[in-house]
Protein backbone atom coordinates (compact mmCIF):
# COMPACT_ATOMS: atom_id res chain seq x y z
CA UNK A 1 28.86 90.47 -18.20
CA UNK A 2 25.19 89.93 -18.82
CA UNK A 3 22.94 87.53 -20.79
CA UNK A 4 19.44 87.90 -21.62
CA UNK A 5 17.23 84.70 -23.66
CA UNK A 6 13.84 85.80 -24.08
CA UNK A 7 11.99 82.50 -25.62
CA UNK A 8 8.77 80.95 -26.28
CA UNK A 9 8.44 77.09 -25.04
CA UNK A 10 5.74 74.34 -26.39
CA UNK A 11 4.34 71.50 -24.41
CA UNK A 12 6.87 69.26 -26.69
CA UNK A 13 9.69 70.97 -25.72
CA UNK A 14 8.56 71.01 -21.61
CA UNK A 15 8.10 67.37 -22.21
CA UNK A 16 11.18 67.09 -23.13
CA UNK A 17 12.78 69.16 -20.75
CA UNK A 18 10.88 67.23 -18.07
CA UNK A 19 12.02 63.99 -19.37
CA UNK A 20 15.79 65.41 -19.11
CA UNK A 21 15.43 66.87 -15.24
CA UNK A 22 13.62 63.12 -14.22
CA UNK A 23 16.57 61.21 -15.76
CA UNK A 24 18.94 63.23 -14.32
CA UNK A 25 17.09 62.96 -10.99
CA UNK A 26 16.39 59.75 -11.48
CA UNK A 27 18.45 57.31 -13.53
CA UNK A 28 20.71 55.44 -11.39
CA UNK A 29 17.40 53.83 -9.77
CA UNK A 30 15.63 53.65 -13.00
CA UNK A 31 18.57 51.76 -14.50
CA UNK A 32 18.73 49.36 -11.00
CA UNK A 33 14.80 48.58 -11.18
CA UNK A 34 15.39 47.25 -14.90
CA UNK A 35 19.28 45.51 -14.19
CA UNK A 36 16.99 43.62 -11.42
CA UNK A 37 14.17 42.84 -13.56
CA UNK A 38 16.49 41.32 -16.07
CA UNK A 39 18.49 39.47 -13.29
CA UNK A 40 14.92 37.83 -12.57
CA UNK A 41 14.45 36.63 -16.03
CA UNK A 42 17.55 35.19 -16.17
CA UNK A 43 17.09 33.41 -12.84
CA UNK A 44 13.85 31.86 -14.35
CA UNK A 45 14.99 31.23 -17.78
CA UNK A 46 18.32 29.78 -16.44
CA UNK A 47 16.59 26.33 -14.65
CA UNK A 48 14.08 26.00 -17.55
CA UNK A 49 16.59 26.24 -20.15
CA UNK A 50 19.40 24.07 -18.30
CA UNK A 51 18.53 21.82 -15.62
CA UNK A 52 15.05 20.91 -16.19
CA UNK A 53 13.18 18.58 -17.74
CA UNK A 54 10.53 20.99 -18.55
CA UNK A 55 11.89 22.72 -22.33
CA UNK A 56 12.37 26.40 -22.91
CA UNK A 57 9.63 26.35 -25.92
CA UNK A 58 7.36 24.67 -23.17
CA UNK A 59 8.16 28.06 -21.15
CA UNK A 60 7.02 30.78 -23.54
CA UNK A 61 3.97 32.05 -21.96
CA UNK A 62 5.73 32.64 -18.68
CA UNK A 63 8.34 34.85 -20.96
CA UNK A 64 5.68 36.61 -22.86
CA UNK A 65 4.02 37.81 -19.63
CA UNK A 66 7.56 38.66 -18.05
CA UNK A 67 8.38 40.65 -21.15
CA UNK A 68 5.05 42.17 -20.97
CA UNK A 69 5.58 43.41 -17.42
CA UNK A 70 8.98 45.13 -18.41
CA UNK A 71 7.33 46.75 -21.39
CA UNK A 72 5.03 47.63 -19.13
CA UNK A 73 6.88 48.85 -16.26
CA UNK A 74 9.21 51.01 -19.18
CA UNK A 75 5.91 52.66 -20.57
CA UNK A 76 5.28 54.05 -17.07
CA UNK A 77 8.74 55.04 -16.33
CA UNK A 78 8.89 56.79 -20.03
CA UNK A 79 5.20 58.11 -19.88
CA UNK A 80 5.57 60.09 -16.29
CA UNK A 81 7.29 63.06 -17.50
CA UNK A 82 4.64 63.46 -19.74
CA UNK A 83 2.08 63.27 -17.53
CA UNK A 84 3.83 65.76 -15.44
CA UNK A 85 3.42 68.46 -18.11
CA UNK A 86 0.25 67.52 -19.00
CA UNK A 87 -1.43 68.13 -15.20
CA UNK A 88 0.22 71.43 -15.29
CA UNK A 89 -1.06 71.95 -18.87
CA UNK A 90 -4.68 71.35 -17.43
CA UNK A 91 -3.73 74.31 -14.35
CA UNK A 92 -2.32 76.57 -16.23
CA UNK A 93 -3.54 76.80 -19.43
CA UNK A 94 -1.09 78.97 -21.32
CA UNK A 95 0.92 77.62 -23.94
CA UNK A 96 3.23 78.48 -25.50
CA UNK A 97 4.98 79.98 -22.46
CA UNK A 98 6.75 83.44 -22.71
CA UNK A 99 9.97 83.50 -20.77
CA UNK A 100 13.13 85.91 -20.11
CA UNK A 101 16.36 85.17 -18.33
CA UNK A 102 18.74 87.51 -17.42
CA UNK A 103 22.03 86.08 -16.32
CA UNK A 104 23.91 88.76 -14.43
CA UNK A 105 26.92 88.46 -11.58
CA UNK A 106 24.20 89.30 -9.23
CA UNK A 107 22.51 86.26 -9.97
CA UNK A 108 19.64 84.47 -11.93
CA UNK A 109 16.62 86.58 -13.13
CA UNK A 110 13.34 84.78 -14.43
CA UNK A 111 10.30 86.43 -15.45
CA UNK A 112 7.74 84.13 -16.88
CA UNK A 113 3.66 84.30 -17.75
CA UNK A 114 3.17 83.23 -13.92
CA UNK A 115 5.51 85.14 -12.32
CA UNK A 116 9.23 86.38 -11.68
CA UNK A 117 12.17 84.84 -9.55
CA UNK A 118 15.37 86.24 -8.65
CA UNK A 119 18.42 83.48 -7.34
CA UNK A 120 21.65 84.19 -6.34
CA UNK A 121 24.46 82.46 -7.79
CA UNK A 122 24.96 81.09 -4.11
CA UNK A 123 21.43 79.87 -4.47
CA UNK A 124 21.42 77.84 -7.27
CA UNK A 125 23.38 74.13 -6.82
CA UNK A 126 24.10 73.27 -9.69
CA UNK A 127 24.11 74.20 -13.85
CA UNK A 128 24.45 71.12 -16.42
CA UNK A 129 24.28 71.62 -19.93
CA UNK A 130 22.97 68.61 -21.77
CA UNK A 131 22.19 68.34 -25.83
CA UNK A 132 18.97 70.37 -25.62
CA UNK A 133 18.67 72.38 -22.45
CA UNK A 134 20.89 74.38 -19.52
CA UNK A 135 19.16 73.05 -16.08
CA UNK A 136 19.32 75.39 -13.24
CA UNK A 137 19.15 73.43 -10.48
CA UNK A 138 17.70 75.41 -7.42
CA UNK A 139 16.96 72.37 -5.30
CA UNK A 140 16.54 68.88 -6.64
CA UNK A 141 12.41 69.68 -7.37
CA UNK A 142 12.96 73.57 -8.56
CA UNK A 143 14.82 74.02 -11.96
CA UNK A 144 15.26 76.24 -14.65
CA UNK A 145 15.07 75.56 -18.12
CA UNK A 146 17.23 77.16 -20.82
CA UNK A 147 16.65 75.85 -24.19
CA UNK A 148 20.04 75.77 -26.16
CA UNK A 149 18.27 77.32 -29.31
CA UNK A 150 17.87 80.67 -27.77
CA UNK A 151 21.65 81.31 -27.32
CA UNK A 152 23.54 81.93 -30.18
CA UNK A 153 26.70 80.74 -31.52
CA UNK A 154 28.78 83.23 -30.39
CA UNK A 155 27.75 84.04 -26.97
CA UNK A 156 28.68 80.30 -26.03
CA UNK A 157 31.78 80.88 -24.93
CA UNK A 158 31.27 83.96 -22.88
CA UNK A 159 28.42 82.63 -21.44
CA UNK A 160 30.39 79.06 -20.50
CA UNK A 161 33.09 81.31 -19.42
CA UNK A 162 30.64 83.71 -17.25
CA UNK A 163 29.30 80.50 -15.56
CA UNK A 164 32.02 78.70 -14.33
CA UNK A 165 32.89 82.26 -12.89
CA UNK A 166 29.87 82.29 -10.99
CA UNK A 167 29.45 78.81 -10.21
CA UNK A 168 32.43 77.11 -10.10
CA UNK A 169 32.44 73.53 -9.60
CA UNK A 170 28.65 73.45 -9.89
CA UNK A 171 28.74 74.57 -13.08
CA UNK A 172 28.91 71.34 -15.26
CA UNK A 173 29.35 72.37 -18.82
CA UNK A 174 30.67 71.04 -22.08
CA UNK A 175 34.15 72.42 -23.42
């Protein structure tokens, strides 16, 4: 069986497909950078609040800058997928971006403004679905984006179906 998606994508929509692939790269660290930042604030609140004489309202600038410096830290964390589109924005310079896939038993076909690429299913490590996108997953730096919108309703299932097929256990789908 064979699927073919031709689509147009906007910077919005690469941002947030970017945001989606750096989570996914990235989110059990991401999530142990802020569980440790909180664990410091609560190891300086804790003596201020409990067993000194100093008082907690006596505190508050110390807690305005540490909030500050989470904020901060969150900004960047939330902000770099951004930027990541952005510097490619300033390369390439040609937005929207025209792109076909053609999903075939032979493999993955991509043809895009820049170029085309051609992966085997053996290739290609892993497929998740998540609420917006499909992520192809080449290596943990290459990966294809296929927006939801461009399938339709009824080629879901075939096109679930097809995957897991193809991919087997790398193919991480929804029902």
């Amino acid at each position: 069986m064979t699927f073919e998606f031709s689509f147009l994508t906007d910077f919005r929509e690469q941002v947030r497909a970017q945001r989606v692939i750096y989570y996914h790269r990235h989110g059990w660290s991401l999530l142990t950078i802020f569980a440790l930042l909180l664990v410091l604030a609560g190891m300086y609140v804790w003596p201020i609040a409990f067993h000194s004489r100093r008082r907690l309202a006596d505190a508050w600038i110390e807690l305005l800058v540490l909030g500050f410096l989470m904020s901060v830290i969150g900004l960047a964390i939330h902000q770099r997928p951004y930027m990541s589109v952005k510097a490619g924005y300033g390369r390439n310079r040609s937005w929207p971006v025209a792109q076909m896939f053609d999903l075939q038993e032979r493999g993955l076909l991509v043809i895009g403004a820049v170029g085309s690429s051609c992966v085997g299913w053996p290739g290609i490590s892993e497929v998740r679905e998540t609420s917006e996108f499909v992520l192809f997953f080449i290596t943990d730096e290459a990966v294809f984006v296929l927006p939801k919108r461009v399938v339709k309703v009824m080629e879901w299932p075939g096109l679930r179906e097809s995957l897991r097929s193809w991919l087997g256990d790398r193919a991480r789908l929804r029902s």
